[in-house]
PDB file of N, CA and C in Angstrom:
ATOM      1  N   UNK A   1      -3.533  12.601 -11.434  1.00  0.00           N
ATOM      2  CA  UNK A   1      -2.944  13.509 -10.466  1.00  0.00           C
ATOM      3  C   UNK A   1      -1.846  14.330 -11.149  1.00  0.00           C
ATOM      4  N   UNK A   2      -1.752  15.993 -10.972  1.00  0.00           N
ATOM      5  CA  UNK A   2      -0.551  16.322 -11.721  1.00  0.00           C
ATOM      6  C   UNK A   2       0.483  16.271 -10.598  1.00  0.00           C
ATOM      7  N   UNK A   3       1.600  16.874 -10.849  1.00  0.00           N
ATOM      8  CA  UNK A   3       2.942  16.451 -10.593  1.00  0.00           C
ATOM      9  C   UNK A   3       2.959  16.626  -8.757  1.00  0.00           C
ATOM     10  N   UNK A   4       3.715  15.603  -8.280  1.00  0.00           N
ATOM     11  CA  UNK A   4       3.638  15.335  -6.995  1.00  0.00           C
ATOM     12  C   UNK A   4       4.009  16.892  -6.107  1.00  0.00           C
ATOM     13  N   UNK A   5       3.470  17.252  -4.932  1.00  0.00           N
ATOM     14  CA  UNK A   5       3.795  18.399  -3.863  1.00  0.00           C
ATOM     15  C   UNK A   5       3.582  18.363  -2.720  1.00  0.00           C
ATOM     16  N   UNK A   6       4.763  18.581  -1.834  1.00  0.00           N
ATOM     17  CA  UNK A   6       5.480  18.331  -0.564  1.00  0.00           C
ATOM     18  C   UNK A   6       3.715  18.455   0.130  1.00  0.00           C
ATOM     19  N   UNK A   7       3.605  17.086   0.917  1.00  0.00           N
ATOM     20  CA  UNK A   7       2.651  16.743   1.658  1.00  0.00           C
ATOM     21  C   UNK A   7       1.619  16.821   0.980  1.00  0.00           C
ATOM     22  N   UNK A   8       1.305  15.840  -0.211  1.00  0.00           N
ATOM     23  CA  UNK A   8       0.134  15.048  -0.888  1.00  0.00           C
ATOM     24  C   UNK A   8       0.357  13.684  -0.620  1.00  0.00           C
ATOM     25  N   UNK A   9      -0.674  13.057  -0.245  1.00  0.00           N
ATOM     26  CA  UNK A   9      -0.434  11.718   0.304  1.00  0.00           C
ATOM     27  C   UNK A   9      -1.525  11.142  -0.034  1.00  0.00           C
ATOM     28  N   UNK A  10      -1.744   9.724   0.474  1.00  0.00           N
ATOM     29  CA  UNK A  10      -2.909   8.538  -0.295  1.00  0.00           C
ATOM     30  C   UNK A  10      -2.881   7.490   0.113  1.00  0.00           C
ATOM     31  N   UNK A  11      -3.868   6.857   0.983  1.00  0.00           N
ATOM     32  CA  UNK A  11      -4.207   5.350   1.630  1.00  0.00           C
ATOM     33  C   UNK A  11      -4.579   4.605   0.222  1.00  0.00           C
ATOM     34  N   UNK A  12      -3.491   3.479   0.236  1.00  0.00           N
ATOM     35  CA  UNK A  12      -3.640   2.541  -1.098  1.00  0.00           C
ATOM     36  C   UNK A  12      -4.143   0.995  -0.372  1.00  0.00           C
ATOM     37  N   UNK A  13      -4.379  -0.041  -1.082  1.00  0.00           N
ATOM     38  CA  UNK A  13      -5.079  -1.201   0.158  1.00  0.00           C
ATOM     39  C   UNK A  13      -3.792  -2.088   0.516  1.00  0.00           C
ATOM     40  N   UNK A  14      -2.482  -1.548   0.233  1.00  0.00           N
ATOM     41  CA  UNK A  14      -1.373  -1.717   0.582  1.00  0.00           C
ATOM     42  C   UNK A  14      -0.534  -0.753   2.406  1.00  0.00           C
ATOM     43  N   UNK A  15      -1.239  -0.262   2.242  1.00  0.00           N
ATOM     44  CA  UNK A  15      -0.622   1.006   3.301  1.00  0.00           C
ATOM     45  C   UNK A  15      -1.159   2.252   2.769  1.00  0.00           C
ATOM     46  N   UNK A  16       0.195   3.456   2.868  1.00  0.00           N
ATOM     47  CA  UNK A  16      -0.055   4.778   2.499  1.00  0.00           C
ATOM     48  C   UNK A  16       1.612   4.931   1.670  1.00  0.00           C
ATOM     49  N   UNK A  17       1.690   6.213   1.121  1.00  0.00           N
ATOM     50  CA  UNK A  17       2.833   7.239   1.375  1.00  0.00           C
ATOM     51  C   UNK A  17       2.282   8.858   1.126  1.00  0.00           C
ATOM     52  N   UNK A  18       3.458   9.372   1.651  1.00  0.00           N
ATOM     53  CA  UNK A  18       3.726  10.865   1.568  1.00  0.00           C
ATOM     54  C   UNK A  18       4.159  11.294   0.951  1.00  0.00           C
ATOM     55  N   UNK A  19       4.184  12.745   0.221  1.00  0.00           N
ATOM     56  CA  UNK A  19       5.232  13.398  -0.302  1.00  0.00           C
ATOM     57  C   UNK A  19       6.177  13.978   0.572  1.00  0.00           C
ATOM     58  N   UNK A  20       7.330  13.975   0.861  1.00  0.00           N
ATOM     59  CA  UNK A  20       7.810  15.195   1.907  1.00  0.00           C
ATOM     60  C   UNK A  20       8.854  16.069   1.053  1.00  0.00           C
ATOM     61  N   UNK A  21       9.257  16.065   0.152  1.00  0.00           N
ATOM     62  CA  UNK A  21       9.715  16.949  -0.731  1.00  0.00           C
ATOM     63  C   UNK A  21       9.052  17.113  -2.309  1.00  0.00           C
ATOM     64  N   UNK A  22       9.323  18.093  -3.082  1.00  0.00           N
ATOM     65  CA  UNK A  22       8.827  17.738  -4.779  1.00  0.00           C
ATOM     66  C   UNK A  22       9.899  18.827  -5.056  1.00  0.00           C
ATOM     67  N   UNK A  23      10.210  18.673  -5.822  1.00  0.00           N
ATOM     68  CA  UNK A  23      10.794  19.810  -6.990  1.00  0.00           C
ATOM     69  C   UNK A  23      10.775  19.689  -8.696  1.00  0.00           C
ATOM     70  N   UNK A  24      11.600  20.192  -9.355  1.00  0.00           N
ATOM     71  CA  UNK A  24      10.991  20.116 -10.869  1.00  0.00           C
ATOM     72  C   UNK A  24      11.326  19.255 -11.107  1.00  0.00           C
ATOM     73  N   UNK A  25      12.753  18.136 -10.867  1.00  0.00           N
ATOM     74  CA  UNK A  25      13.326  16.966 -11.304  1.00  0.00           C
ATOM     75  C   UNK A  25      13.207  15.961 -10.385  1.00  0.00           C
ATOM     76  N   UNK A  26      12.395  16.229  -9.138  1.00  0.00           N
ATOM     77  CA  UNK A  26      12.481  14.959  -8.375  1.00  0.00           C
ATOM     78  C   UNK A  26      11.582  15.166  -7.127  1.00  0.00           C
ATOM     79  N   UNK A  27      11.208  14.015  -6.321  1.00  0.00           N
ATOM     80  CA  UNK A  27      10.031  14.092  -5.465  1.00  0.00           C
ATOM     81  C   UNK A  27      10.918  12.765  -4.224  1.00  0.00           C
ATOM     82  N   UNK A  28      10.546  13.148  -3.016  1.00  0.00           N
ATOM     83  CA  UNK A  28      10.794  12.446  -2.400  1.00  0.00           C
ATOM     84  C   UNK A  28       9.261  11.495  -1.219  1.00  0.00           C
ATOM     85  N   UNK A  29       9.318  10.493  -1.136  1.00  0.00           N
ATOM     86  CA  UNK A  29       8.147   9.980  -0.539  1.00  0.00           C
ATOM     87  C   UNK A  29       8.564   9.064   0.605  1.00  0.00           C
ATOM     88  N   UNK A  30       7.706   9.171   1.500  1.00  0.00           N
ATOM     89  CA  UNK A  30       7.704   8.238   2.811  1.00  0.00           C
ATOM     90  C   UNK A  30       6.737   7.435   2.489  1.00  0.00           C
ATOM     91  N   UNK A  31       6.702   6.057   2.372  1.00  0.00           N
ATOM     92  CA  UNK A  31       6.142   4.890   1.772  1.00  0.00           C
ATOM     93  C   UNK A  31       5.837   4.105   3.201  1.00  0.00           C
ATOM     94  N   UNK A  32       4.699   3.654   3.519  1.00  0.00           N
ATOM     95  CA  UNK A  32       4.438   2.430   4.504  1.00  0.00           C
ATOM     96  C   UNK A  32       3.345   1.244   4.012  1.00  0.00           C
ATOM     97  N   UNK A  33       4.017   0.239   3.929  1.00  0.00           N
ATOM     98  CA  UNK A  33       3.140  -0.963   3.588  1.00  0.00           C
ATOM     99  C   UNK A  33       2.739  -2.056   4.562  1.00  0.00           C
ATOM    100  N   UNK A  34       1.797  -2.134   4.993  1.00  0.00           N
ATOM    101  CA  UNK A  34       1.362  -2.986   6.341  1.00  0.00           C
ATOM    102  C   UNK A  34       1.604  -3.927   5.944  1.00  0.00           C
ATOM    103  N   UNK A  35       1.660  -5.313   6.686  1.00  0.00           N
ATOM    104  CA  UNK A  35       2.152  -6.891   7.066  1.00  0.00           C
ATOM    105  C   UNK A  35       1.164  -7.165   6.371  1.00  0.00           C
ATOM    106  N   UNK A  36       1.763  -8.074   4.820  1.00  0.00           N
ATOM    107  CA  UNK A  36       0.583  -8.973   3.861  1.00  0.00           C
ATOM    108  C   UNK A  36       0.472  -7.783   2.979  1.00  0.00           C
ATOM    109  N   UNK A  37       1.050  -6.450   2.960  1.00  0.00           N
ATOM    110  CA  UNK A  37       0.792  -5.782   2.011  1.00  0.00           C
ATOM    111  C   UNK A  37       1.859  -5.621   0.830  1.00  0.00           C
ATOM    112  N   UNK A  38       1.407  -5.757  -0.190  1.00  0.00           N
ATOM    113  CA  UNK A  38       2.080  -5.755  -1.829  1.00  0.00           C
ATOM    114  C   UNK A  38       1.533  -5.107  -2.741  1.00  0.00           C
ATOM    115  N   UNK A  39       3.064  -4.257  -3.191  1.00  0.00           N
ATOM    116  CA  UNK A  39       2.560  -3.296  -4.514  1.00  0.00           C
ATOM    117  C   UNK A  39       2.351  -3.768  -5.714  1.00  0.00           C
ATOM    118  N   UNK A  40       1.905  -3.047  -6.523  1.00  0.00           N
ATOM    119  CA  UNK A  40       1.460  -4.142  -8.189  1.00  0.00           C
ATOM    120  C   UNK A  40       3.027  -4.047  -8.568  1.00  0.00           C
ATOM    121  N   UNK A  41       3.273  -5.279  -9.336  1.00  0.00           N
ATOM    122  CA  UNK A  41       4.355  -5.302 -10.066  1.00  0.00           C
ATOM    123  C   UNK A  41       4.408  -4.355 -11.008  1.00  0.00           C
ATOM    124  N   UNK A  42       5.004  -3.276 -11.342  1.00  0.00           N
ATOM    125  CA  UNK A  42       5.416  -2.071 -11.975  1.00  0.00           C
ATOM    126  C   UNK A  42       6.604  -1.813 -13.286  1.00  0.00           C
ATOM    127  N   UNK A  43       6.538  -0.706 -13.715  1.00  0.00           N
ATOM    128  CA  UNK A  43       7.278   0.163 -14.365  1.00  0.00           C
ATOM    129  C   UNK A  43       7.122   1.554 -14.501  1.00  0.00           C
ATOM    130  N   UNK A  44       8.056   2.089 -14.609  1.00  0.00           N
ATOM    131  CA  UNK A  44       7.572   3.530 -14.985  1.00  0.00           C
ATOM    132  C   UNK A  44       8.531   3.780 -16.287  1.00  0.00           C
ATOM    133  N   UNK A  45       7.961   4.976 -17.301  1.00  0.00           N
ATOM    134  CA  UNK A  45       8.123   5.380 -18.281  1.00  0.00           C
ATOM    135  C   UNK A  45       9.375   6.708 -17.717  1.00  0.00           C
ATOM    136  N   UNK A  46       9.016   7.479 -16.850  1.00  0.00           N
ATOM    137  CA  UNK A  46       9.838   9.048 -17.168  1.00  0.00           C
ATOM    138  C   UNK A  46      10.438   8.746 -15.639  1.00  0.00           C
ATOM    139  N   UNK A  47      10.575   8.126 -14.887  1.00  0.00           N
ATOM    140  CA  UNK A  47      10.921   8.248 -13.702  1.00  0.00           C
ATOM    141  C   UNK A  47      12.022   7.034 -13.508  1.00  0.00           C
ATOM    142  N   UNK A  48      13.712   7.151 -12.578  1.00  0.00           N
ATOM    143  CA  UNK A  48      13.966   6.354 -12.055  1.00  0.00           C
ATOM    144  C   UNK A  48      13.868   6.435  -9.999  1.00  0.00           C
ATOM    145  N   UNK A  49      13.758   5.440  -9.828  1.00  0.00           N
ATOM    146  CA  UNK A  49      13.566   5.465  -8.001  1.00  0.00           C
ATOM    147  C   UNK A  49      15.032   4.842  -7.558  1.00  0.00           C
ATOM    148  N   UNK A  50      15.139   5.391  -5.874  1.00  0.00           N
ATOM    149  CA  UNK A  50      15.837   4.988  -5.472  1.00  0.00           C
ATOM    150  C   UNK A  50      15.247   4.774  -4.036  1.00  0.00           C
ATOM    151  N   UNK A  51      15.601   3.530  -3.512  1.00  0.00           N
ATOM    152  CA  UNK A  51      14.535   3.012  -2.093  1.00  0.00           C
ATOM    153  C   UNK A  51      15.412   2.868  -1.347  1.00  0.00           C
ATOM    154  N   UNK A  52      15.148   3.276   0.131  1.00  0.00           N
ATOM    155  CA  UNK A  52      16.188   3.280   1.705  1.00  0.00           C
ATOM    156  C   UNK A  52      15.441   2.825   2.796  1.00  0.00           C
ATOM    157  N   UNK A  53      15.264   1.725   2.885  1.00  0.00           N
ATOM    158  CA  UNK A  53      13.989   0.920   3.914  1.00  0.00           C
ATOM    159  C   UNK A  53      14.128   1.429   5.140  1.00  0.00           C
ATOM    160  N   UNK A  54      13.689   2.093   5.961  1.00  0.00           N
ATOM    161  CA  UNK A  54      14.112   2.305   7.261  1.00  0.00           C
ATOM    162  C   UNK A  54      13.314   1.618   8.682  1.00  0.00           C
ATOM    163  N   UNK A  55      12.213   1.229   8.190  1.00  0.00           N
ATOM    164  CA  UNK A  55      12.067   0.155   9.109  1.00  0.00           C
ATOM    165  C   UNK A  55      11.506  -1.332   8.625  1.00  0.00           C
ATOM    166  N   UNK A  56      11.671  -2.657   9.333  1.00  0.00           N
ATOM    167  CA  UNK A  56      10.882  -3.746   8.918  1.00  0.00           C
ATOM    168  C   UNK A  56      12.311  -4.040   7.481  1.00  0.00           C
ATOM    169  N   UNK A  57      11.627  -5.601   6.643  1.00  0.00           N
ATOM    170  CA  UNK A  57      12.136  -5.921   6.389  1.00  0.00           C
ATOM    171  C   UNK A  57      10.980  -5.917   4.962  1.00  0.00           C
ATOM    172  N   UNK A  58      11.586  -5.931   3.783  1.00  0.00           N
ATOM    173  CA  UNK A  58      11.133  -5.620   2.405  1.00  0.00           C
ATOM    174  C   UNK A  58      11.768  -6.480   1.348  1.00  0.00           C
ATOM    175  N   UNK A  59      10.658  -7.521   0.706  1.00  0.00           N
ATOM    176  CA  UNK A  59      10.867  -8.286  -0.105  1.00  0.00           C
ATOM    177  C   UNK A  59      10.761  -7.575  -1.075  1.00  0.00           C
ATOM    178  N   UNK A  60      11.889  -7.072  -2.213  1.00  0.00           N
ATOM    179  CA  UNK A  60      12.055  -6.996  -3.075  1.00  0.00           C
ATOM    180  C   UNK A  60      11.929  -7.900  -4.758  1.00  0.00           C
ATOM    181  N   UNK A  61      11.212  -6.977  -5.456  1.00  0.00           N
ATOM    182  CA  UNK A  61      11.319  -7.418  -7.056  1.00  0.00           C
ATOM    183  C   UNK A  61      12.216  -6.755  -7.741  1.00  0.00           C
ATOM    184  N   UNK A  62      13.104  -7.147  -8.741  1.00  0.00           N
ATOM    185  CA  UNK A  62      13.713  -6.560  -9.474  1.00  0.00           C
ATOM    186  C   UNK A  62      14.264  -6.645 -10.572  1.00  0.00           C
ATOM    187  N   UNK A  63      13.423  -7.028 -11.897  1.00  0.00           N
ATOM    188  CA  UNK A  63      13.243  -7.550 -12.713  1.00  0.00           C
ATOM    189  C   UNK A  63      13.126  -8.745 -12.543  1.00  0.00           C
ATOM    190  N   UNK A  64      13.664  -9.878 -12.896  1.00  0.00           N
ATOM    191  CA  UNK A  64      13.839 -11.134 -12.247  1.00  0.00           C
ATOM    192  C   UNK A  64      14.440 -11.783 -10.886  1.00  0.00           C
ATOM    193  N   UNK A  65      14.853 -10.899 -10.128  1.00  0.00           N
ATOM    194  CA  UNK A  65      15.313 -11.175  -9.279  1.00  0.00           C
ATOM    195  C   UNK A  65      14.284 -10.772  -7.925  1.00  0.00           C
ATOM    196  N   UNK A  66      14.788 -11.257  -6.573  1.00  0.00           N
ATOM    197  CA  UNK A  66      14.216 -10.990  -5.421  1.00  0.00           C
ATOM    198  C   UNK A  66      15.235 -11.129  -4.465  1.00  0.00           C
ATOM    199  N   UNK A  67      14.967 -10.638  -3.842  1.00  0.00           N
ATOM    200  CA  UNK A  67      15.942 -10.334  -2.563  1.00  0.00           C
ATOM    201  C   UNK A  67      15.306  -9.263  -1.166  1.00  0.00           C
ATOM    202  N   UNK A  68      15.908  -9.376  -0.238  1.00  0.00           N
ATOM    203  CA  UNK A  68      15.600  -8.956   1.158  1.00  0.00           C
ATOM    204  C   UNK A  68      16.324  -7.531   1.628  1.00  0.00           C
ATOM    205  N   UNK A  69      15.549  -6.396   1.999  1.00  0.00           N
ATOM    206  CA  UNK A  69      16.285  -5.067   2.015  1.00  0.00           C
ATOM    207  C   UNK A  69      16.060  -4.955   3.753  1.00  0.00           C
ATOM    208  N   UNK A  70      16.533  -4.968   5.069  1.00  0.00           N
ATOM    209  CA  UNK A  70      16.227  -4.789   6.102  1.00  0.00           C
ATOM    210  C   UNK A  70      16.854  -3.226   6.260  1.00  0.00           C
ATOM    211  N   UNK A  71      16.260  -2.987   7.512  1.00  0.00           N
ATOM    212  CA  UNK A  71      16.801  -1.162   7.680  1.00  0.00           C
ATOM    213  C   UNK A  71      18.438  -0.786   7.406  1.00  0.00           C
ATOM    214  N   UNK A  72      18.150   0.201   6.018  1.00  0.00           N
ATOM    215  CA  UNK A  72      19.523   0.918   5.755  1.00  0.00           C
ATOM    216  C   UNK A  72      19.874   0.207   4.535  1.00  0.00           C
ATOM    217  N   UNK A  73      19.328  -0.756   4.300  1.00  0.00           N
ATOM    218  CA  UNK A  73      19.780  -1.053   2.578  1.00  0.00           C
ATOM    219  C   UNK A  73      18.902  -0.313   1.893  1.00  0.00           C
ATOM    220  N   UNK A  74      19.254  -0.692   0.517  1.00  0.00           N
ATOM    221  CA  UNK A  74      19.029   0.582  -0.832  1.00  0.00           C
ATOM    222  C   UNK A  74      18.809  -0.554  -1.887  1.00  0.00           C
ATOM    223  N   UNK A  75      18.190   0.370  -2.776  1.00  0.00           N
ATOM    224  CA  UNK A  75      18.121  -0.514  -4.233  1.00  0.00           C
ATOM    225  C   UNK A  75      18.099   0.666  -5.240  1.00  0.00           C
ATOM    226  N   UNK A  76      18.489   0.919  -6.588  1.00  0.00           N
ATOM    227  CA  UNK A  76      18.515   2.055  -7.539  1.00  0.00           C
ATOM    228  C   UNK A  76      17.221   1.294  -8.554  1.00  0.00           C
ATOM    229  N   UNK A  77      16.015   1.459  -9.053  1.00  0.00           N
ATOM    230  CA  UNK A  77      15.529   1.487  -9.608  1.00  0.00           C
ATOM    231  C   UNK A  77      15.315   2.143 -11.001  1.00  0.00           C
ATOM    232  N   UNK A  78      16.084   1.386 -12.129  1.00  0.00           N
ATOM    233  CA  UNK A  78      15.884   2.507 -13.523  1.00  0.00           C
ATOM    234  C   UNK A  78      14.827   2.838 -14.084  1.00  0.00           C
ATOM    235  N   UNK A  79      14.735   3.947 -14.926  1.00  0.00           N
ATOM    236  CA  UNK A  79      13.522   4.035 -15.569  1.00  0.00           C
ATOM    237  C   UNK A  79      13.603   2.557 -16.883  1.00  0.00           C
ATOM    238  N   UNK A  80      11.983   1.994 -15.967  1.00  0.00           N
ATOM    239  CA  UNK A  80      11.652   0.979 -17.314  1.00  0.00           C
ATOM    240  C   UNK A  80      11.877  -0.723 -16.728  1.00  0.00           C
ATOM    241  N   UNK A  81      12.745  -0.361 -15.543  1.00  0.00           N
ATOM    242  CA  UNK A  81      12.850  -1.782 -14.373  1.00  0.00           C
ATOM    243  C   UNK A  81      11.533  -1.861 -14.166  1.00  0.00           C
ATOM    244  N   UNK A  82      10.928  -3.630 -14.179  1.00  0.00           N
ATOM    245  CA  UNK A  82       9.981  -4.378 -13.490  1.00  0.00           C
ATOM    246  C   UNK A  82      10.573  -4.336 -12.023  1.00  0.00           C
ATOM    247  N   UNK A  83       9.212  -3.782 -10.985  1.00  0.00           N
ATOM    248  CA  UNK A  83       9.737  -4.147  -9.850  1.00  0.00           C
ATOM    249  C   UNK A  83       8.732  -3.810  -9.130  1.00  0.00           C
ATOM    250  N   UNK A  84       9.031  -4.329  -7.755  1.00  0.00           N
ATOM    251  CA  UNK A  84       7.295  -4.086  -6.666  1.00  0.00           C
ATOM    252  C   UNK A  84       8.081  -4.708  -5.280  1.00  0.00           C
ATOM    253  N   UNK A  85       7.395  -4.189  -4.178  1.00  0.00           N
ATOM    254  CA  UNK A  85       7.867  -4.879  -2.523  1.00  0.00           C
ATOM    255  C   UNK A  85       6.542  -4.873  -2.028  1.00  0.00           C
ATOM    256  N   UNK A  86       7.166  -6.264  -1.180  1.00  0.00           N
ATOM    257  CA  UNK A  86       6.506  -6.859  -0.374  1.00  0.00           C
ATOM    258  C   UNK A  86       6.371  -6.711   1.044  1.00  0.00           C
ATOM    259  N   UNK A  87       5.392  -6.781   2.014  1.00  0.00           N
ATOM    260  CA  UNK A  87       6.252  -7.232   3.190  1.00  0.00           C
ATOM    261  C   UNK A  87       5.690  -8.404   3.778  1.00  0.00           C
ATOM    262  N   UNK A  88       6.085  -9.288   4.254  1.00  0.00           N
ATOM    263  CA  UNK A  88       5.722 -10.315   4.604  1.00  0.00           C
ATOM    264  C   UNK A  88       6.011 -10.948   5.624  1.00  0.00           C
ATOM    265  N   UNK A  89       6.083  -9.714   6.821  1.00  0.00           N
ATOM    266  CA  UNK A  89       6.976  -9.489   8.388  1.00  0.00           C
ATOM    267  C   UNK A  89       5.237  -9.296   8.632  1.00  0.00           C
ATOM    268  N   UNK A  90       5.233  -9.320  10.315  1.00  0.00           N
ATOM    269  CA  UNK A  90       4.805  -8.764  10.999  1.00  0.00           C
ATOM    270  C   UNK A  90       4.392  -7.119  11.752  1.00  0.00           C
ATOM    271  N   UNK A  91       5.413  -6.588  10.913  1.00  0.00           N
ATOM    272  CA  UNK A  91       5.500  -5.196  11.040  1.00  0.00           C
ATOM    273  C   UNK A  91       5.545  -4.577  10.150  1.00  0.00           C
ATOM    274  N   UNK A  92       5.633  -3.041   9.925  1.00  0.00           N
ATOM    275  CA  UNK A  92       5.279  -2.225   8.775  1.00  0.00           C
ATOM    276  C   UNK A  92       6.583  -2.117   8.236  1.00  0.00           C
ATOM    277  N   UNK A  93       6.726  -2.015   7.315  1.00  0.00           N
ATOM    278  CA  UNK A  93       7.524  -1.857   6.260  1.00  0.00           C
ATOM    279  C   UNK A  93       7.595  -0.342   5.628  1.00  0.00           C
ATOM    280  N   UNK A  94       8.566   0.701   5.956  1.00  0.00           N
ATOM    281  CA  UNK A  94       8.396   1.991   5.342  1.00  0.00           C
ATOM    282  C   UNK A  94      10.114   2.248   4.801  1.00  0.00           C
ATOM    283  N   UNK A  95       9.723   2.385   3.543  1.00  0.00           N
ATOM    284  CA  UNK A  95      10.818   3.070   3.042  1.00  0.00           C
ATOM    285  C   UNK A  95      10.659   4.272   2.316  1.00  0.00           C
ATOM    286  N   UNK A  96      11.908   5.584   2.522  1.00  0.00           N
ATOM    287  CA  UNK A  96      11.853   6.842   1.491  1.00  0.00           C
ATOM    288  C   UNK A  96      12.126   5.895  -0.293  1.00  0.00           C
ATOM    289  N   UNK A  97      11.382   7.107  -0.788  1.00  0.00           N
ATOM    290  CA  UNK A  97      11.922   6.556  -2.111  1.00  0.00           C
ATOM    291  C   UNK A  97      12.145   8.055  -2.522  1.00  0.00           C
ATOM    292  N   UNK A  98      13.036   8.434  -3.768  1.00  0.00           N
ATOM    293  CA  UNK A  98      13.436   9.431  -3.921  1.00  0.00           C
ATOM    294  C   UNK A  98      12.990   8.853  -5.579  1.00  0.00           C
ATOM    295  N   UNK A  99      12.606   9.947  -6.078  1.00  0.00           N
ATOM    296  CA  UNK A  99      12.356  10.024  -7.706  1.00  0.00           C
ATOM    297  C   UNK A  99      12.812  10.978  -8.260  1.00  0.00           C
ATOM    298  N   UNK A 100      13.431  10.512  -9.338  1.00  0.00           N
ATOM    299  CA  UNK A 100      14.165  11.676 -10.478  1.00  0.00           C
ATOM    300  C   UNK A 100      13.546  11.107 -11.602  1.00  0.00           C
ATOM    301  N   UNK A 101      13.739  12.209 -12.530  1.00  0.00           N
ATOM    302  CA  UNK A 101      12.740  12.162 -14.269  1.00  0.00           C
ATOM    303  C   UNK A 101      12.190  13.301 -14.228  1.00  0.00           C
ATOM    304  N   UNK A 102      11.764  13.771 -15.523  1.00  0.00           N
ATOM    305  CA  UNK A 102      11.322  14.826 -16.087  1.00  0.00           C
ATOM    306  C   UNK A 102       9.901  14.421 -15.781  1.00  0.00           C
ATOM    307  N   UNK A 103       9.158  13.607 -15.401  1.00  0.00           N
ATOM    308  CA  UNK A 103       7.795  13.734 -14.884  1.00  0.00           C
ATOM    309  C   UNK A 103       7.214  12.683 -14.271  1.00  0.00           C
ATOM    310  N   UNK A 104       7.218  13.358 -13.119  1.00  0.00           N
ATOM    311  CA  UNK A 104       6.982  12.672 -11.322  1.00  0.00           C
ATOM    312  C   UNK A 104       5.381  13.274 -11.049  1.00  0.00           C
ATOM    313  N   UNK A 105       4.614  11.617 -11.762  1.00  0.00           N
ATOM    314  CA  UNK A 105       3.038  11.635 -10.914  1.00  0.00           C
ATOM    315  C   UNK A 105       2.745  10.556 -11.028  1.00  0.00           C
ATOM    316  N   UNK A 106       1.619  10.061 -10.149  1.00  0.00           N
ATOM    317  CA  UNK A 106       0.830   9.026 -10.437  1.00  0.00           C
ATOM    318  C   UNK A 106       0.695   8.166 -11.571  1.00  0.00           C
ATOM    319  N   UNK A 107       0.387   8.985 -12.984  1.00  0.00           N
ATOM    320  CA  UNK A 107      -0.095   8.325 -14.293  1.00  0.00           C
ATOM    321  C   UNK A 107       1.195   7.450 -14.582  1.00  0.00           C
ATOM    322  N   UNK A 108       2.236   8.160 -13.961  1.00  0.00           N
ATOM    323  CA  UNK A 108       3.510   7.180 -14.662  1.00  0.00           C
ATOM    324  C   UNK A 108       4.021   5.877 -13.843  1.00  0.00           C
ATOM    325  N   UNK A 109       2.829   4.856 -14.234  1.00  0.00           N
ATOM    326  CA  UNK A 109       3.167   3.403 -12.976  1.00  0.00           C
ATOM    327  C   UNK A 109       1.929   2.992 -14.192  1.00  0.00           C
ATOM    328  N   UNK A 110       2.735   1.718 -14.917  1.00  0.00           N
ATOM    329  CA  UNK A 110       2.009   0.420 -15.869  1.00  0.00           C
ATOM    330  C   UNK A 110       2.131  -0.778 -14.418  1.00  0.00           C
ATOM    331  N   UNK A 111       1.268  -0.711 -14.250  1.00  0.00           N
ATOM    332  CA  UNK A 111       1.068  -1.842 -13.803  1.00  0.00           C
ATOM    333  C   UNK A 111       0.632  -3.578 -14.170  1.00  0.00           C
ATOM    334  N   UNK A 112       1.616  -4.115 -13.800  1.00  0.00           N
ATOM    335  CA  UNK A 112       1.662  -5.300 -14.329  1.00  0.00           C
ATOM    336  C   UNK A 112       0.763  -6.752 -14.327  1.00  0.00           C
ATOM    337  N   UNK A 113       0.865  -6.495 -12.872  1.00  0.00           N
ATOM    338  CA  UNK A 113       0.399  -7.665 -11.878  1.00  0.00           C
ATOM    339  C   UNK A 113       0.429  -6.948 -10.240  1.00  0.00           C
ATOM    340  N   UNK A 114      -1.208  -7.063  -9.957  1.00  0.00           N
ATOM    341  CA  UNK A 114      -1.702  -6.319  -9.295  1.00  0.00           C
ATOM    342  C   UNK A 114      -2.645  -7.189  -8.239  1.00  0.00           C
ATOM    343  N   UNK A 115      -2.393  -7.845  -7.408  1.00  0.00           N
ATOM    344  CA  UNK A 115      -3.240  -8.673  -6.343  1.00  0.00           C
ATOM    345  C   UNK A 115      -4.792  -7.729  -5.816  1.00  0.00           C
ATOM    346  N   UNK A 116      -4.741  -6.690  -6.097  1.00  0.00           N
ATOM    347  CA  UNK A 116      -6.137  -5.966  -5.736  1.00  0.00           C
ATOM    348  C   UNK A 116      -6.829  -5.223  -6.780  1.00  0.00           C
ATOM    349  N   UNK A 117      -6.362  -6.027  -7.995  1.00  0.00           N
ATOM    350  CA  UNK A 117      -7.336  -5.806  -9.235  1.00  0.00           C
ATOM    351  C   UNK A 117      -7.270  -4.434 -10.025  1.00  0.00           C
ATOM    352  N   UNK A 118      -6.134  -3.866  -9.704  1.00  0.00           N
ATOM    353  CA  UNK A 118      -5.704  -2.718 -10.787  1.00  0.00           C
ATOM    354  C   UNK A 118      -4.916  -2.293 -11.874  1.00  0.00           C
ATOM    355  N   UNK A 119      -4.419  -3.815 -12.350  1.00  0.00           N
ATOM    356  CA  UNK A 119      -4.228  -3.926 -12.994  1.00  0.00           C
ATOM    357  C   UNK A 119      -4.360  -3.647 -14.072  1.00  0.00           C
TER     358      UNK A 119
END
């Protein structure tokens, strides 16, 4: 995919997200992950994220650590952090994530550990 633009979006077997902004240094996305849904454990090369859960409750990875983000917490994601969320509520789980880096697409996510084989 080349570089992300305001309202490109994609059903993953996790949920979906959106684009709702892009520009040259950064992209913003509306992220929803249904109940039992988990992203592959990750990195990215050119990109750091920053996540703002706004609804449901989101089990966090973060390098070695884990922890619980409910609506209105944040996490800063660097470029090159192991990390992935969970949800493991009953309800959907959507957080914005905002991306900065000199190059915001798809190709830039190594995936680590991947429960639906894309690893």
């Amino acid at each position: 995919m080349a570089e992300y633009a305001a309202g490109d979006s994609d059903r993953r077997p996790w949920g979906r997200w959106t684009v709702l902004e892009a520009g040259a240094n950064h992209a913003v996305k509306r992220i929803e992950v249904i109940p039992g849904g988990k992203l592959s454990l990750q990195r990215h090369r050119f990109r750091a994220e920053q996540w703002v859960v706004v609804a449901g409750t989101a089990l966090v990875t973060l390098d070695q650590a884990q922890f619980e983000l409910a609506p209105g917490g944040t996490v800063h994601i660097a470029i090159g952090q192991v990390h992935r969320v969970e949800n493991r509520g009953t309800d959907d789980v959507v957080f914005i994530e905002v991306q900065t880096g000199p190059k915001l697409d798809e190709n830039d996510i190594e995936r680590l550990e991947d429960v639906y084989g894309r690893a």
